[in-house]
Protein backbone atom coordinates (compact mmCIF):
# COMPACT_ATOMS: atom_id res chain seq x y z
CA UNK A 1 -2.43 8.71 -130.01
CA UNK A 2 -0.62 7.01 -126.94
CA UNK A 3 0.25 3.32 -126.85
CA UNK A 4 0.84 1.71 -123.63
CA UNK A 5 2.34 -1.65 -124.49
CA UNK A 6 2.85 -4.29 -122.38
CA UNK A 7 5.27 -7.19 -122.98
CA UNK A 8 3.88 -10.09 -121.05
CA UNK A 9 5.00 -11.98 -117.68
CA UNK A 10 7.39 -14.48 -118.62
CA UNK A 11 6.30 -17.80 -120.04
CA UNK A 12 6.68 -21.42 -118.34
CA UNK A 13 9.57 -22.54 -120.92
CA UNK A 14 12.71 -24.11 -120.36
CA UNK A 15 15.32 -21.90 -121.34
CA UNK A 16 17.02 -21.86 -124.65
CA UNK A 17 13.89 -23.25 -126.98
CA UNK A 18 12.42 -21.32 -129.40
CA UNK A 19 8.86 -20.08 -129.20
CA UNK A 20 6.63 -17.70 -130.90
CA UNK A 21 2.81 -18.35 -131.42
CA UNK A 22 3.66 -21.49 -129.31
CA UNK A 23 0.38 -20.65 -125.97
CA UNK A 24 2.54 -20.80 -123.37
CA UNK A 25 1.34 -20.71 -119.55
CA UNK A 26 2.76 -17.93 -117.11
CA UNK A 27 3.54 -19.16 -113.32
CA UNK A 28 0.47 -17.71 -111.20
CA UNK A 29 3.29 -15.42 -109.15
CA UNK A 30 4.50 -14.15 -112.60
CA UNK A 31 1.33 -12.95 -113.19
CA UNK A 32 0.13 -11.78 -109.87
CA UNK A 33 3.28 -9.65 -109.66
CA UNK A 34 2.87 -8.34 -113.52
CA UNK A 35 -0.88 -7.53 -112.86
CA UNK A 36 0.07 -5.81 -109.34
CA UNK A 37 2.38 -3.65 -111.31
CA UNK A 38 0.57 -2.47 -113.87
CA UNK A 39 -2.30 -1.85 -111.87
CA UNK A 40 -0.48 0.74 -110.02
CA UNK A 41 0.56 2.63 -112.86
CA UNK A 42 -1.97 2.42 -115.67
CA UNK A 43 -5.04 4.69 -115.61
CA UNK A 44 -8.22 2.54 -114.95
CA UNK A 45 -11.05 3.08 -118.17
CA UNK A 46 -8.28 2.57 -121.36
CA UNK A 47 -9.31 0.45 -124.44
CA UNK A 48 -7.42 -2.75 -123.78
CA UNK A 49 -5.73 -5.09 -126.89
CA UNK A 50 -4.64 -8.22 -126.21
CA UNK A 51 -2.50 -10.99 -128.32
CA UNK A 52 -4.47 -14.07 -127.74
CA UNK A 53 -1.91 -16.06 -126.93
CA UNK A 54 -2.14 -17.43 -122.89
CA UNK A 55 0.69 -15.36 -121.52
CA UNK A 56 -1.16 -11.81 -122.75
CA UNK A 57 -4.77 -12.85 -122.41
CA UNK A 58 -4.26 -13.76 -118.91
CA UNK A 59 -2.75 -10.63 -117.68
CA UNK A 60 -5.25 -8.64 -119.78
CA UNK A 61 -8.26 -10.00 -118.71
CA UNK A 62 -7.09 -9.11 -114.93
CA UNK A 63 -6.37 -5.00 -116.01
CA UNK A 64 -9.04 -2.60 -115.24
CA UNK A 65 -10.19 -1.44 -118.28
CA UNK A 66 -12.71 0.44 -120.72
CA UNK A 67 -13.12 -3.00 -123.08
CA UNK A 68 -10.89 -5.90 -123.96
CA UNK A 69 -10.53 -6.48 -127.38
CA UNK A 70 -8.31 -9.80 -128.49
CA UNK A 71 -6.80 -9.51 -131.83
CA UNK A 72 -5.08 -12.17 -133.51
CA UNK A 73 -2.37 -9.95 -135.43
CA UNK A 74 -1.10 -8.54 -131.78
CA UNK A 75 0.63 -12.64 -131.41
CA UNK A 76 4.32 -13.32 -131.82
CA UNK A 77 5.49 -14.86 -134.99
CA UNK A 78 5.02 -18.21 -135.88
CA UNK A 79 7.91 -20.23 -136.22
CA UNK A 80 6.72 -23.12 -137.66
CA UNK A 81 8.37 -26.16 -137.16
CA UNK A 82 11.14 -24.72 -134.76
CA UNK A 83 8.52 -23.77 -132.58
CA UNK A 84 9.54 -25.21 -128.84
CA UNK A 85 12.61 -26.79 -130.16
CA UNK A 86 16.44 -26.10 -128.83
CA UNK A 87 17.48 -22.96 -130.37
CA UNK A 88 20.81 -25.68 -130.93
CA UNK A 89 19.04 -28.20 -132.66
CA UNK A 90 17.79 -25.69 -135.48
CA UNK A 91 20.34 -26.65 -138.36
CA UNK A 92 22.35 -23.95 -138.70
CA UNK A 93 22.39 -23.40 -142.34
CA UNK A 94 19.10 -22.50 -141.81
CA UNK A 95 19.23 -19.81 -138.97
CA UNK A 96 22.14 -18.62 -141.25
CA UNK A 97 19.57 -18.04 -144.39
CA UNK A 98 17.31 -16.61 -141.84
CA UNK A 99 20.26 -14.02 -140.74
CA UNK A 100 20.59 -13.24 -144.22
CA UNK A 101 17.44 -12.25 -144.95
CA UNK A 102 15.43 -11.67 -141.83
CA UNK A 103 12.53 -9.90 -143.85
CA UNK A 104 11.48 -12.44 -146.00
CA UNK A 105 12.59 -15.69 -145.10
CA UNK A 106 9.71 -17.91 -143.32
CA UNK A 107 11.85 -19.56 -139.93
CA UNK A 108 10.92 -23.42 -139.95
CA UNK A 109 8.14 -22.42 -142.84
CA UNK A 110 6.21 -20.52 -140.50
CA UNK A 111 5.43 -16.66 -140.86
CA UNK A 112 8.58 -13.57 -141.81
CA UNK A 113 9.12 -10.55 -140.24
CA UNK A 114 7.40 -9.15 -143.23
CA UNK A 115 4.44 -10.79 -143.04
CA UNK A 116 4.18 -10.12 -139.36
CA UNK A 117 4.88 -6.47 -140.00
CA UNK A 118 1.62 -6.34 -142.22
CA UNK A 119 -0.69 -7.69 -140.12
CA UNK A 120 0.88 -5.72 -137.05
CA UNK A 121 0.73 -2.23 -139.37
CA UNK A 122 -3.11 -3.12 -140.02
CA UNK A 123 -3.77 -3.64 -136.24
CA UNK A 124 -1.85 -0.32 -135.68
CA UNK A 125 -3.63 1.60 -138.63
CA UNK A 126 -7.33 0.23 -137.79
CA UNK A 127 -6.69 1.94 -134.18
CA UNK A 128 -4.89 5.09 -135.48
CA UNK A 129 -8.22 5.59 -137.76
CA UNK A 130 -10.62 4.92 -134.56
CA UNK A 131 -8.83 8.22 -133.23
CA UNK A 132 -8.26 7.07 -129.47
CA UNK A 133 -6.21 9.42 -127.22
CA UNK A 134 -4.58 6.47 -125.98
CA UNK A 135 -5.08 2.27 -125.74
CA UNK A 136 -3.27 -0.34 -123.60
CA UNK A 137 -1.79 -3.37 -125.32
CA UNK A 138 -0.57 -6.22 -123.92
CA UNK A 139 2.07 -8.22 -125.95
CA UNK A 140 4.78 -9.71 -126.98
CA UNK A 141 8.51 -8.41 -127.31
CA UNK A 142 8.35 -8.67 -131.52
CA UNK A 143 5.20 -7.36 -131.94
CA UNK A 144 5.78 -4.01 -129.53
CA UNK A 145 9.28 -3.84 -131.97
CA UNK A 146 6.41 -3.64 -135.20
CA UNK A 147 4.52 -1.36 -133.04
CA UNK A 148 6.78 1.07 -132.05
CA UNK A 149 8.79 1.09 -136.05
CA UNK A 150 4.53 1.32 -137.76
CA UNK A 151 3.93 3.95 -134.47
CA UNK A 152 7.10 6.06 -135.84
CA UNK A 153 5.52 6.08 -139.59
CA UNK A 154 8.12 3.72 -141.05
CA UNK A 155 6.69 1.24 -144.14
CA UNK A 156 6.60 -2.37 -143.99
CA UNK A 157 10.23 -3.18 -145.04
CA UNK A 158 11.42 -0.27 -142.52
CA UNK A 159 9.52 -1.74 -139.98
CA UNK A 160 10.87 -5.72 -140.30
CA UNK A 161 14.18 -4.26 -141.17
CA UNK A 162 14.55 -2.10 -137.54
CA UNK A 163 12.21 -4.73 -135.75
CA UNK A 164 15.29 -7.82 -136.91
CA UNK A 165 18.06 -5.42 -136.65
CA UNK A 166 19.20 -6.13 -133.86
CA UNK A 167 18.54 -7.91 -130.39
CA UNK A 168 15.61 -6.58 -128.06
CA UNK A 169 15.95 -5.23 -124.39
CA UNK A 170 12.43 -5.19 -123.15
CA UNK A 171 12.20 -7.68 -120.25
CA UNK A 172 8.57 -9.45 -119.20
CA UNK A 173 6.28 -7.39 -117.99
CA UNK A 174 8.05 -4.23 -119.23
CA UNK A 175 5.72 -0.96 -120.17
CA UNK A 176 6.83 0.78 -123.79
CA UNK A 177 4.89 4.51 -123.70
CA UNK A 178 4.92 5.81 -127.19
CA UNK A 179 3.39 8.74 -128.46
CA UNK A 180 2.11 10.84 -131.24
């Protein structure tokens, strides 16, 4: 199976707050110019998957496509109560325990890695058994991480261990092509 996934445009957010299932707007020019890229390169007629979250939804409901399918387990993690706060005003003991066991520690009592992981690896395995040659997903930077670690066959732990281990590189609006 191929997976085209799509990180989406970037959020309105002031720089340097943290935010995961926080439904953040995208500018309208963001989008335009995110839509007007990928609808040069994608093939019209794929299955499309969308987080539900505003800044995915948006830019998938404007892709030509087979069907659009929003799915709750495609959303970023939830941070819980450091959600749209300073990344500075987080006490730091507490980004520390997170550092120290990014798997399993909840960040601000919201949601781990690991329980992301699970319901990203059941999104991932309920389209794997549908046997589609290929789907479009449009996304957020952590959960195309999950994707691409359940995509290579690793377990849960594998996958929040690789997903946490290290900083990400895929800027807004970037494509990730993986296949099987």
């Amino acid at each position: 199976m191929r997976l085209i996934l799509v990180r989406h445009p970037k959020p309105l957010v002031a720089p340097g707050l943290c935010y995961g299932r926080t439904d953040l707007a995208v500018a309208p020019d963001e989008l335009a110019r995110a839509r007007d890229a990928l609808a040069a390169t994608l093939a019209p007629g794929l299955p499309l998957f969308s987080s539900p979250l505003r800044r995915c939804a948006e830019l998938a409901a404007q892709l030509p496509c087979a069907s659009l399918s929003v799915d709750a387990r495609l959303a970023e993690i939830d941070f819980g109560n450091w959600e749209m706060r300073s990344w500075d005003d987080i006490p730091r003991a507490e980004v520390d325990a997170w550092a120290a066991d990014v798997a399993h520690y909840r960040p601000g009592g919201g949601e781990s890695v690991l329980q992301m992981a699970a319901r990203v690896a059941a999104f991932h395995d309920e389209l794997a058994q549908r046997q589609t040659a290929a789907a479009l997903v449009v996304c957020h930077a952590g959960t195309m991480r999950l994707l691409a670690a359940r995509h290579a066959g690793l377990p849960l732990r594998a996958m929040a261990q690789q997903a946490a281990g290290a900083p990400h590189q895929i800027a807004y609006g970037q494509c990730l092509i993986l296949d099987s």
